[in-house]
C-alpha atoms as a PDB file:
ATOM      1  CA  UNK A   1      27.272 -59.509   1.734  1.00  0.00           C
ATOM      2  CA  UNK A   2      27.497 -56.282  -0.485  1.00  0.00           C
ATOM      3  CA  UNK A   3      24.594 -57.891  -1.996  1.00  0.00           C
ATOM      4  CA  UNK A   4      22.391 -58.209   0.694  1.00  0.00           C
ATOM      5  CA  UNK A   5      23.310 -55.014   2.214  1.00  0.00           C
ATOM      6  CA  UNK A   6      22.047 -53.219  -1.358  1.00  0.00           C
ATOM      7  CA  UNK A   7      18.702 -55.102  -1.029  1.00  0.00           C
ATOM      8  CA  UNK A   8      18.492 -53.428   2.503  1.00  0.00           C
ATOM      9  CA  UNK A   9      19.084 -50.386   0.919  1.00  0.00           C
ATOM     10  CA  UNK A  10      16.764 -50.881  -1.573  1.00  0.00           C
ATOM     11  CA  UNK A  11      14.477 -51.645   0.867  1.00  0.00           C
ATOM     12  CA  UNK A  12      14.998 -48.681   3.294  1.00  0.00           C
ATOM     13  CA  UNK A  13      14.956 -46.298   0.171  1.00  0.00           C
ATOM     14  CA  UNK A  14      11.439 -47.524  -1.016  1.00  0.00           C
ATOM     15  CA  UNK A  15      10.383 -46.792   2.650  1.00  0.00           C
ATOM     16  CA  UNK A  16      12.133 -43.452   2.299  1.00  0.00           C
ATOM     17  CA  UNK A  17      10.435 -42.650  -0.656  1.00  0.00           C
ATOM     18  CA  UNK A  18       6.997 -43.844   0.434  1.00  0.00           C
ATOM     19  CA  UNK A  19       7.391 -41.894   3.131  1.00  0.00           C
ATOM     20  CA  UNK A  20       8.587 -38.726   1.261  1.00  0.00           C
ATOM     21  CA  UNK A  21       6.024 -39.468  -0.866  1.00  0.00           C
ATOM     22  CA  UNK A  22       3.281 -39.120   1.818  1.00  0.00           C
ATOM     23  CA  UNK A  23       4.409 -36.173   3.384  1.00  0.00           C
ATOM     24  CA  UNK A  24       5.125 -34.431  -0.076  1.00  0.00           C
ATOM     25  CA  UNK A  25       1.367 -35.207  -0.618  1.00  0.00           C
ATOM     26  CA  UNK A  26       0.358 -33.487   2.735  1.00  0.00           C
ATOM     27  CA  UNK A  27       2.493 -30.457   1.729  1.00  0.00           C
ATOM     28  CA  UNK A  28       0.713 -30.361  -1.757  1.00  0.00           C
ATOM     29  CA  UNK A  29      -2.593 -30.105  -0.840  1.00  0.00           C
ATOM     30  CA  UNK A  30      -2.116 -27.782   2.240  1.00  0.00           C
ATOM     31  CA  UNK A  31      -0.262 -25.422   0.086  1.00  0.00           C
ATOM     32  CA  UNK A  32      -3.470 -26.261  -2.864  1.00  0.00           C
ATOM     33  CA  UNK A  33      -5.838 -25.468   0.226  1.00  0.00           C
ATOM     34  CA  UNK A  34      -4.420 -22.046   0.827  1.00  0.00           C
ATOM     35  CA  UNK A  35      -4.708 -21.014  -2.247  1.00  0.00           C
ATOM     36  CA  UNK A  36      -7.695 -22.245  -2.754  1.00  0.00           C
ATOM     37  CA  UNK A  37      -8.770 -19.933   0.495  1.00  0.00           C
ATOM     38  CA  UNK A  38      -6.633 -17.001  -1.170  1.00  0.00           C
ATOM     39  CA  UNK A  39      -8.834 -17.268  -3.895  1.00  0.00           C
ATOM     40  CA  UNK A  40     -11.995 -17.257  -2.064  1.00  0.00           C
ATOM     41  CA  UNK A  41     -10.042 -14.620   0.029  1.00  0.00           C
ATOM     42  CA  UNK A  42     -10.222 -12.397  -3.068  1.00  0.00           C
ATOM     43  CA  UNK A  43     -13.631 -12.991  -3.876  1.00  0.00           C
ATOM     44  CA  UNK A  44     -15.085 -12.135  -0.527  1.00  0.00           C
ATOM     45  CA  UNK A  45     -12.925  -8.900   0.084  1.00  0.00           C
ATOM     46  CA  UNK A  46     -14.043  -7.547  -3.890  1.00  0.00           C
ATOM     47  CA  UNK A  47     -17.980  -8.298  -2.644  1.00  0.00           C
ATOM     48  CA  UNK A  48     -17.659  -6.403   0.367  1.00  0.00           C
ATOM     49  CA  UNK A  49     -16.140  -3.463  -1.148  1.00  0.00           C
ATOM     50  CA  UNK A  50     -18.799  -3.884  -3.984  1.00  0.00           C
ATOM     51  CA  UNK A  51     -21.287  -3.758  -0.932  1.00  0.00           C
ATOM     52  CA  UNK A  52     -19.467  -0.633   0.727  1.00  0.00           C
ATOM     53  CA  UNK A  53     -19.093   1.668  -2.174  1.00  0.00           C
ATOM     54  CA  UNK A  54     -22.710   1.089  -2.886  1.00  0.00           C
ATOM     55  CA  UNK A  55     -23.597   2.638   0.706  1.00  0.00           C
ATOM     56  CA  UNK A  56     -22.738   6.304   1.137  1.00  0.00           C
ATOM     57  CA  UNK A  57     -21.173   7.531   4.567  1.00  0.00           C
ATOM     58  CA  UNK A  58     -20.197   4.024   5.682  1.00  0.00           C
ATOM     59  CA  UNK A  59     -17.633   3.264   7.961  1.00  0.00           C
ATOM     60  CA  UNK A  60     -15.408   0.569   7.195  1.00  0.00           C
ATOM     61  CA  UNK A  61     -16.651  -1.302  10.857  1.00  0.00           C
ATOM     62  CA  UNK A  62     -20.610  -0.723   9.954  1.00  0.00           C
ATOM     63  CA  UNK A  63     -23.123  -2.924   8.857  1.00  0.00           C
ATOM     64  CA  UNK A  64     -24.346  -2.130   5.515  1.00  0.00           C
ATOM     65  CA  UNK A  65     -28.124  -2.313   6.044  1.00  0.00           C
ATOM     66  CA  UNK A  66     -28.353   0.132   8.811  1.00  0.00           C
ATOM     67  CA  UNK A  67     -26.074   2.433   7.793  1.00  0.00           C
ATOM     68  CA  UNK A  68     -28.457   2.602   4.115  1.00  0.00           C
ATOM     69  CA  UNK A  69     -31.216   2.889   6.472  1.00  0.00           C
ATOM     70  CA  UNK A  70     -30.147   5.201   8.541  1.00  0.00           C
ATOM     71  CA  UNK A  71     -27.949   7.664   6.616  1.00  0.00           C
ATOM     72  CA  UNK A  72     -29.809   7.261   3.191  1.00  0.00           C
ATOM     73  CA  UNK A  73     -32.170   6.768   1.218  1.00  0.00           C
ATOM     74  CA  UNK A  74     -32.332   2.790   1.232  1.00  0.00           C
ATOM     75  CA  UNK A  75     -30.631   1.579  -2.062  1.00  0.00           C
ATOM     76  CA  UNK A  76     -31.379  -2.547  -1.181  1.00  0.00           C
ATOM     77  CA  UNK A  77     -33.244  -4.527   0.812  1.00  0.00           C
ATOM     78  CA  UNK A  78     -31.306  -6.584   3.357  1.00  0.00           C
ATOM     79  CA  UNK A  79     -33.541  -9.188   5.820  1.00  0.00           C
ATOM     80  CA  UNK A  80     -31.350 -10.676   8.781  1.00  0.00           C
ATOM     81  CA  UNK A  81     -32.665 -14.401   8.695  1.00  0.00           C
ATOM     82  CA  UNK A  82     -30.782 -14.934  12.079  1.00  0.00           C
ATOM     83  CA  UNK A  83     -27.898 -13.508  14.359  1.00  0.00           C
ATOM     84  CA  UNK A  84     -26.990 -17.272  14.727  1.00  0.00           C
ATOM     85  CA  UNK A  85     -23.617 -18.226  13.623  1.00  0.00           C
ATOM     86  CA  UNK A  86     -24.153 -21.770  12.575  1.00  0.00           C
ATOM     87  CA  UNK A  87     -22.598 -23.992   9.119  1.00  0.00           C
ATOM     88  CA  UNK A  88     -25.535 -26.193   9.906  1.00  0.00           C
ATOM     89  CA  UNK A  89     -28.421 -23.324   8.944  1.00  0.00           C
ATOM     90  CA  UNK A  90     -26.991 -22.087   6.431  1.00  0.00           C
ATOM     91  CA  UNK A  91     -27.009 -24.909   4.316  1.00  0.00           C
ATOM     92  CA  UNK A  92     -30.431 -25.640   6.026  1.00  0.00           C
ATOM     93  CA  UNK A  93     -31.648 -22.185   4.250  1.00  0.00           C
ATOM     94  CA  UNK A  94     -29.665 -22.619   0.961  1.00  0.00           C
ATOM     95  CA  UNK A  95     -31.093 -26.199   0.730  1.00  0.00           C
ATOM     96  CA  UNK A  96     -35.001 -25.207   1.235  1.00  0.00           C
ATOM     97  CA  UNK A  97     -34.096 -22.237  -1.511  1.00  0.00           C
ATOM     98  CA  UNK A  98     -33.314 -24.931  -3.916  1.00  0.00           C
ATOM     99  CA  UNK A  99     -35.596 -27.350  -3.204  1.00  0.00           C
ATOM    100  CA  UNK A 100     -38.656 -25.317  -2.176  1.00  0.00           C
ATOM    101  CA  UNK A 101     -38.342 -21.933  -4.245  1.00  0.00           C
ATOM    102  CA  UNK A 102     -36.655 -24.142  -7.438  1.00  0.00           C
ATOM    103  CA  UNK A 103     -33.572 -21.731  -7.292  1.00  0.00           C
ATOM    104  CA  UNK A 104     -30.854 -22.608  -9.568  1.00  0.00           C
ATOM    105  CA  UNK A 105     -27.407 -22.227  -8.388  1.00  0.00           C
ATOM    106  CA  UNK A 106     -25.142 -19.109  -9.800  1.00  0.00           C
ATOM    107  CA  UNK A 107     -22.343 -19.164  -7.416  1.00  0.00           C
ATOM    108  CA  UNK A 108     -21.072 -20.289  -4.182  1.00  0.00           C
ATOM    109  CA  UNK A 109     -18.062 -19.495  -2.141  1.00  0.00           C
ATOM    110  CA  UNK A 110     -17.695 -21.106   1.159  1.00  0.00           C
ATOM    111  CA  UNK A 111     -14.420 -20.758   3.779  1.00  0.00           C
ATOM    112  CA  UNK A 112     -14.280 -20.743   8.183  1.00  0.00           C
ATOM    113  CA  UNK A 113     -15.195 -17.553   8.055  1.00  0.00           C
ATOM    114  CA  UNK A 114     -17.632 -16.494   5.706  1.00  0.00           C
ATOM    115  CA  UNK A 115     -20.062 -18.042   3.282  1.00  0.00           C
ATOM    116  CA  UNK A 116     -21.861 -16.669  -0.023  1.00  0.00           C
ATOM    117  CA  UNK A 117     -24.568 -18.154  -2.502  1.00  0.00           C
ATOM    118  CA  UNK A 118     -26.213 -16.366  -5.414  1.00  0.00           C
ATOM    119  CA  UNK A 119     -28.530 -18.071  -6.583  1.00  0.00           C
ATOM    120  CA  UNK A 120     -31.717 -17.116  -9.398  1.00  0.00           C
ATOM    121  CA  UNK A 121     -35.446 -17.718  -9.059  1.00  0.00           C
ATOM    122  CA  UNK A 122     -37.068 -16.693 -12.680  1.00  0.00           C
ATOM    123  CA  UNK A 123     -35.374 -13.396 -12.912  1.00  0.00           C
ATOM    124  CA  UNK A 124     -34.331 -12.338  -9.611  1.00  0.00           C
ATOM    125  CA  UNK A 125     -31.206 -12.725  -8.298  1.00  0.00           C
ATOM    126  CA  UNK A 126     -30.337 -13.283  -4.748  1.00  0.00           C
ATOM    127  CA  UNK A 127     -27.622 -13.827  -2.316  1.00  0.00           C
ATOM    128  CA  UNK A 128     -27.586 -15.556   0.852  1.00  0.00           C
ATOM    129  CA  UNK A 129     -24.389 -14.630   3.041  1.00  0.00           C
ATOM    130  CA  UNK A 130     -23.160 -15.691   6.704  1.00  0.00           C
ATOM    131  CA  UNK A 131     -20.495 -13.537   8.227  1.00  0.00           C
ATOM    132  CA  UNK A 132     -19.239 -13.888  11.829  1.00  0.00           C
ATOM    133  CA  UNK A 133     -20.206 -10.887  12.882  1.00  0.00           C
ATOM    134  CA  UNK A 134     -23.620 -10.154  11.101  1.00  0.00           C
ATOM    135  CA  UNK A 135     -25.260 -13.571  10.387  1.00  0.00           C
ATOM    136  CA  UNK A 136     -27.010 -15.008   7.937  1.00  0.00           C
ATOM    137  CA  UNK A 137     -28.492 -12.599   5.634  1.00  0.00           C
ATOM    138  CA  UNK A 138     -30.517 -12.102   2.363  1.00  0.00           C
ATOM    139  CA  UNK A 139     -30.105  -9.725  -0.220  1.00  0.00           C
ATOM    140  CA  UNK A 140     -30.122  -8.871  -4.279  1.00  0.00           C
ATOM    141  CA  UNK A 141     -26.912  -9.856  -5.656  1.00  0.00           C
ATOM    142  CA  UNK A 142     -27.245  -7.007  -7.522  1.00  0.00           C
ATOM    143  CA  UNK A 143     -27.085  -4.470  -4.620  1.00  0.00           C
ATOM    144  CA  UNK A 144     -27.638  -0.868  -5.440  1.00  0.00           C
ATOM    145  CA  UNK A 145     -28.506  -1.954  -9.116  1.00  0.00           C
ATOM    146  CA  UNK A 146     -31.793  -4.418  -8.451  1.00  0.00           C
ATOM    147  CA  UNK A 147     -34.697  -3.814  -9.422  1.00  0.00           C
ATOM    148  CA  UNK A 148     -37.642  -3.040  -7.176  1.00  0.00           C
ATOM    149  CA  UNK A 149     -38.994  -7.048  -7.861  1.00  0.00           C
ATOM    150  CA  UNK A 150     -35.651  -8.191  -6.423  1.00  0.00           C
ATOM    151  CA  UNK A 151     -35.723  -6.184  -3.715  1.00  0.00           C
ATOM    152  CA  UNK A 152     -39.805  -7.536  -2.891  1.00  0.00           C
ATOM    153  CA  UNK A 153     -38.807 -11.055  -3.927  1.00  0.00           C
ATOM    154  CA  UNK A 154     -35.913 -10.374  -1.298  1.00  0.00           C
ATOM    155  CA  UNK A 155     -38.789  -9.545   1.783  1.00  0.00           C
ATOM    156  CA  UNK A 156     -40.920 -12.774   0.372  1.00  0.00           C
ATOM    157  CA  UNK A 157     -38.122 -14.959   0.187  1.00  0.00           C
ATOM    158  CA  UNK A 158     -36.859 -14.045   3.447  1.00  0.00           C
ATOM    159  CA  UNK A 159     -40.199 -14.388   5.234  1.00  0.00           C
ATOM    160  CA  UNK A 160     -41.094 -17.801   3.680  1.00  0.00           C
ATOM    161  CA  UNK A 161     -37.702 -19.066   5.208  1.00  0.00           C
ATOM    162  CA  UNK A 162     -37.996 -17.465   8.771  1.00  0.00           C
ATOM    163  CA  UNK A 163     -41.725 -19.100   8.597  1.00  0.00           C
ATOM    164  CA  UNK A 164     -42.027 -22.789   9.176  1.00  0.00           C
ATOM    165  CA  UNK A 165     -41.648 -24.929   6.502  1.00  0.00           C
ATOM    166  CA  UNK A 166     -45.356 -26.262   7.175  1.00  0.00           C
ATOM    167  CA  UNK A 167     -48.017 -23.943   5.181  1.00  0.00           C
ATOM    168  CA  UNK A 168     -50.569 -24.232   8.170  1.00  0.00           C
ATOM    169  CA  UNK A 169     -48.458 -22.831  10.694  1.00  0.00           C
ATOM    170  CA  UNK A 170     -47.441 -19.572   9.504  1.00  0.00           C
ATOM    171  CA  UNK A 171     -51.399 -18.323   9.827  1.00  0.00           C
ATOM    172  CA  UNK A 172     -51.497 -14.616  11.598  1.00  0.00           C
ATOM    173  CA  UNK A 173     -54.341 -12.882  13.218  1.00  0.00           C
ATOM    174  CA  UNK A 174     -55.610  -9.694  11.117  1.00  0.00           C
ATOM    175  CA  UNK A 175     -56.983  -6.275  13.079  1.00  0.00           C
ATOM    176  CA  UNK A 176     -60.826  -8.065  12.444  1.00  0.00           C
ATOM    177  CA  UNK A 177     -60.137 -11.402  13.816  1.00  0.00           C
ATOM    178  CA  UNK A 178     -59.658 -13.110  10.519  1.00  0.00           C
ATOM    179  CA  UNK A 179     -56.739 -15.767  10.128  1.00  0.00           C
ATOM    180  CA  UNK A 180     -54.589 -15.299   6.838  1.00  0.00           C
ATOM    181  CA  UNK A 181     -51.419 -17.070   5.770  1.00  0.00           C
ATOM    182  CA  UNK A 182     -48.379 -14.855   6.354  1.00  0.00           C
ATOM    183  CA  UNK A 183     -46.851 -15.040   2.982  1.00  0.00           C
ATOM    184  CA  UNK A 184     -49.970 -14.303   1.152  1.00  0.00           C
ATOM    185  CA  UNK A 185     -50.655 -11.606   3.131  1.00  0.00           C
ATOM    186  CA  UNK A 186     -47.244 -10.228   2.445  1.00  0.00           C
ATOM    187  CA  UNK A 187     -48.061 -10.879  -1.427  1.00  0.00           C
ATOM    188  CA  UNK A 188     -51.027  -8.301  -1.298  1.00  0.00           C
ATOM    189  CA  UNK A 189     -48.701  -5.977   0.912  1.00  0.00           C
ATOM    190  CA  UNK A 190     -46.381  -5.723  -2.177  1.00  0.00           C
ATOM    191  CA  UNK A 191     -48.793  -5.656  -4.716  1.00  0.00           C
ATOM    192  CA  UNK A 192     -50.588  -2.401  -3.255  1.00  0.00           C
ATOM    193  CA  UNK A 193     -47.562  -0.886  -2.437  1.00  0.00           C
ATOM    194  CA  UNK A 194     -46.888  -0.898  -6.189  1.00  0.00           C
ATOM    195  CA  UNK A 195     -49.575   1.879  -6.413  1.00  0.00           C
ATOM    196  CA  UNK A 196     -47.865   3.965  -3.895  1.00  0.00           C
ATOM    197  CA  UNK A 197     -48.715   7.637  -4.761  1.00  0.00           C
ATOM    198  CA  UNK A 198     -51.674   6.750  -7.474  1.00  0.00           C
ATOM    199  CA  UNK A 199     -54.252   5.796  -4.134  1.00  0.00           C
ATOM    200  CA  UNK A 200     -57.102   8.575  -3.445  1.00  0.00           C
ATOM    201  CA  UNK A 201     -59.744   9.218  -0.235  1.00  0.00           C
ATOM    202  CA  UNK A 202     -62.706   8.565  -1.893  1.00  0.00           C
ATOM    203  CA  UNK A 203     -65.824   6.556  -2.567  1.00  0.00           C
ATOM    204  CA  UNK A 204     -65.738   3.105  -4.823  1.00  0.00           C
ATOM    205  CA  UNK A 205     -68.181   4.459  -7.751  1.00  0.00           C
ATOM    206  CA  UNK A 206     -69.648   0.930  -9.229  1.00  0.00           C
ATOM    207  CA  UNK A 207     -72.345   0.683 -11.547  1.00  0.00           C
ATOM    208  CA  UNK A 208     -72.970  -2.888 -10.021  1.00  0.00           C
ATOM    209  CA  UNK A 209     -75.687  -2.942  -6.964  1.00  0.00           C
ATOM    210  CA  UNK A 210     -74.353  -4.410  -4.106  1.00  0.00           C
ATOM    211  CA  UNK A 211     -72.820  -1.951  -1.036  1.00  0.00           C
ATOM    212  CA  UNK A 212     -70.012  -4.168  -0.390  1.00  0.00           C
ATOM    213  CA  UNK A 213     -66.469  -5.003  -1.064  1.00  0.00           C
ATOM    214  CA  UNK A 214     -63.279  -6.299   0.135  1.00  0.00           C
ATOM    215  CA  UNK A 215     -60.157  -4.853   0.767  1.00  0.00           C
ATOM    216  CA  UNK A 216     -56.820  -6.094  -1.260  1.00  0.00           C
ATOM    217  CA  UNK A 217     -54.682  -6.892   1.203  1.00  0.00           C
ATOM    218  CA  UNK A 218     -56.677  -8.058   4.574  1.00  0.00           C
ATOM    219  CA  UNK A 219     -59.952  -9.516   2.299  1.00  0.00           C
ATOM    220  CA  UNK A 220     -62.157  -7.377   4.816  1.00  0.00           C
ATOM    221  CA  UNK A 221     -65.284  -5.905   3.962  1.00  0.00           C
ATOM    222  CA  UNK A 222     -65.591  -1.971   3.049  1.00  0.00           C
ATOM    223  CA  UNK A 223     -68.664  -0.259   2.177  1.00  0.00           C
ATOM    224  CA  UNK A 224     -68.589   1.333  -1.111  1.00  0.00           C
ATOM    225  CA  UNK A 225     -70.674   4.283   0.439  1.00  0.00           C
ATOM    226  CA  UNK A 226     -67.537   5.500   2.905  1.00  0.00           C
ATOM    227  CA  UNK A 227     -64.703   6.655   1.467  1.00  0.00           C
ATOM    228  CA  UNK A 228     -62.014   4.288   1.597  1.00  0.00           C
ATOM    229  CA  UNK A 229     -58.067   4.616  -0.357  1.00  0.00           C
ATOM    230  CA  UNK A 230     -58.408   3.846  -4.295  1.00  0.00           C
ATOM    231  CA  UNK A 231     -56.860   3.745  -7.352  1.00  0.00           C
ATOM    232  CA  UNK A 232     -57.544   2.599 -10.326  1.00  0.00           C
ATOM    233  CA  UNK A 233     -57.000  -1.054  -9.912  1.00  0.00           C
ATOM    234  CA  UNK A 234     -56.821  -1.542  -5.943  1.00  0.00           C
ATOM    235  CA  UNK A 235     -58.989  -0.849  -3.094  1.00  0.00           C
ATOM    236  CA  UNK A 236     -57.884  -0.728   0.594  1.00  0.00           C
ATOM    237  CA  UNK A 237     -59.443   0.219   4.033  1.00  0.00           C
ATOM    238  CA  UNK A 238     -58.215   2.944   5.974  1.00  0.00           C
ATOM    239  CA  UNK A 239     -56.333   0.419   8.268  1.00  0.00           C
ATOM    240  CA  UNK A 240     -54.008  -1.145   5.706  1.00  0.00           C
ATOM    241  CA  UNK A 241     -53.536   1.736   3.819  1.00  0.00           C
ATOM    242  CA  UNK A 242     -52.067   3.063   6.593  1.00  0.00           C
ATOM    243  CA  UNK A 243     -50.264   0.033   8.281  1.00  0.00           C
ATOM    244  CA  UNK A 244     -48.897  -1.250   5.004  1.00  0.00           C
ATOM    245  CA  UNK A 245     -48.716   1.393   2.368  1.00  0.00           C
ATOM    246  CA  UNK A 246     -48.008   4.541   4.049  1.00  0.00           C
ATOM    247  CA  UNK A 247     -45.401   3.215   6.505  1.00  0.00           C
ATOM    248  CA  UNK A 248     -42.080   1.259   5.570  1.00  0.00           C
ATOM    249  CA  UNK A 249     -42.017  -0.892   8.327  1.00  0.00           C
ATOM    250  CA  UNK A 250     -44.148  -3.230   7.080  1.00  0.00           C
ATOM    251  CA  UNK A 251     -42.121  -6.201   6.871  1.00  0.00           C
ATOM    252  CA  UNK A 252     -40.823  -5.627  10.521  1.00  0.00           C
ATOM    253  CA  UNK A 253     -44.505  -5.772  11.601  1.00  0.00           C
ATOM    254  CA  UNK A 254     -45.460  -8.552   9.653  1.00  0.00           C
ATOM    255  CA  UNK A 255     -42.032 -10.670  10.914  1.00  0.00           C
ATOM    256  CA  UNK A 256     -42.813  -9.436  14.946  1.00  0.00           C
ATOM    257  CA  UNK A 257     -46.645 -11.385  14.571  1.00  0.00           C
ATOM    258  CA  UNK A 258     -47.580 -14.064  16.239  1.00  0.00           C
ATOM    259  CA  UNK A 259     -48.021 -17.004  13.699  1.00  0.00           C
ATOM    260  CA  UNK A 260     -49.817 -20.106  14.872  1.00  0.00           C
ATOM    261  CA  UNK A 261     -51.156 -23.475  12.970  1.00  0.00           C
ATOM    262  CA  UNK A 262     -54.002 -23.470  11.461  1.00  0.00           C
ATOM    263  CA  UNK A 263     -55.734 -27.720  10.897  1.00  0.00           C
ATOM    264  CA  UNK A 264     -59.110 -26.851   9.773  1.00  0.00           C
ATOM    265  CA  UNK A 265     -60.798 -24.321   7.210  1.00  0.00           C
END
């Protein structure tokens, strides 16, 4: 009898222990799991004070782009992709940055709450963040300290993902009537503003005959008999001199047009 009753035992203690067992398992990675998030914790709180010292007069409640824009000079460029709140797009964004811009992965963190990932294409380096309150954003991982071709690679990036992921339907009207792809047109946009400051009012002098040539960032025609804006490697009408060099909001204009799908050349 004493016999049997120890093989119960036995029994009911390897059910015990199974059970202990389980439940000690539970316990383990819960407890992992939060420190897992503590960890991430830490790394998201020490990137948003990175992020707030860099902006000057910010309150602890403000968003960091338009406080730079507002209260200073602007030290980084931040593009809201979208106000939307979703896990879904923001892997849908971080997926076409790896597969369509060849972006190679630097860092990731990823909790309920928030979500960053730096990532490099040649030598810029990006971030693309989601925070509850904000959205998803794009920026230079590098904040105040990136260079102006991380900041310009920030506005391209961010305008190639906001644009449909087919190249003939992100085609925009220009002030002649011409159709031009979005993204290139944002290419020239950047490339003359590089001049910003070396441009002058004045004839194109050319020794070649012909009283014709195009500007550099809408391709339209300009007479090389009326003064148009110069320098010494770009020409420009009046028009996008003045839409796209002289004012900053640029990209804003260029995001607000109307794209539409272009089948036939």
């Amino acid at each position: 009898m004493d016999y049997c009753n120890n093989i119960v035992l036995a029994k009911c203690g390897v059910k015990c222990i199974i059970e202990k067992f389980h439940i000690f398992i539970r316990q383990y990675f819960s407890i992992q799991h939060f420190f897992d998030n503590l960890v991430s914790l830490k790394k998201y709180w020490l990137r948003l004070v990175e992020i707030e010292l860099s902006v000057h007069f910010s309150p602890h409640f403000a968003n960091t782009f338009s406080v730079s824009r507002n209260f200073t000079k602007m030290l980084y460029r931040k593009v809201v992709l979208t106000t939307k709140i979703e896990n879904n797009l923001f892997e849908y964004f971080q997926k076409r940055i790896i597969n369509e811009f060849r972006a190679e992965t630097i860092n990731e963190i990823k909790t309920n709450d928030f979500m960053y990932f730096d990532f490099n294409i040649k030598e810029d380096y990006l971030t693309l963040h989601s925070e509850i309150f904000t959205g998803i954003s794009i920026f230079p991982t590098k904040l105040e300290n990136s260079t102006k071709n991380e900041n310009d690679s920030t506005e391209y990036y961010a305008l190639k993902l906001i644009c449909s992921e087919n190249p003939y339907a992100n085609f925009v009207t220009l002030q002649d009537g011409a159709k031009m792809g979005i993204t290139y047109l944002l290419e020239n946009i950047l490339d003359a503003r590089t001049d910003k400051g070396k441009y002058h009012f004045k004839e194109l002098s050319t020794k070649e005959n012909f009283s014709y040539t195009h500007c550099d960032i809408c391709n339209g025609d300009i007479r090389t008999d009326e003064k148009n804006w110069i320098s010494e490697r770009i020409v420009l009408c009046v028009y996008c001199y003045k839409e796209y060099v002289i004012k900053d909001d640029y990209f804003d204009k260029l995001r607000n047009m109307k794209r539409e799908e272009i089948l036939e050349f």
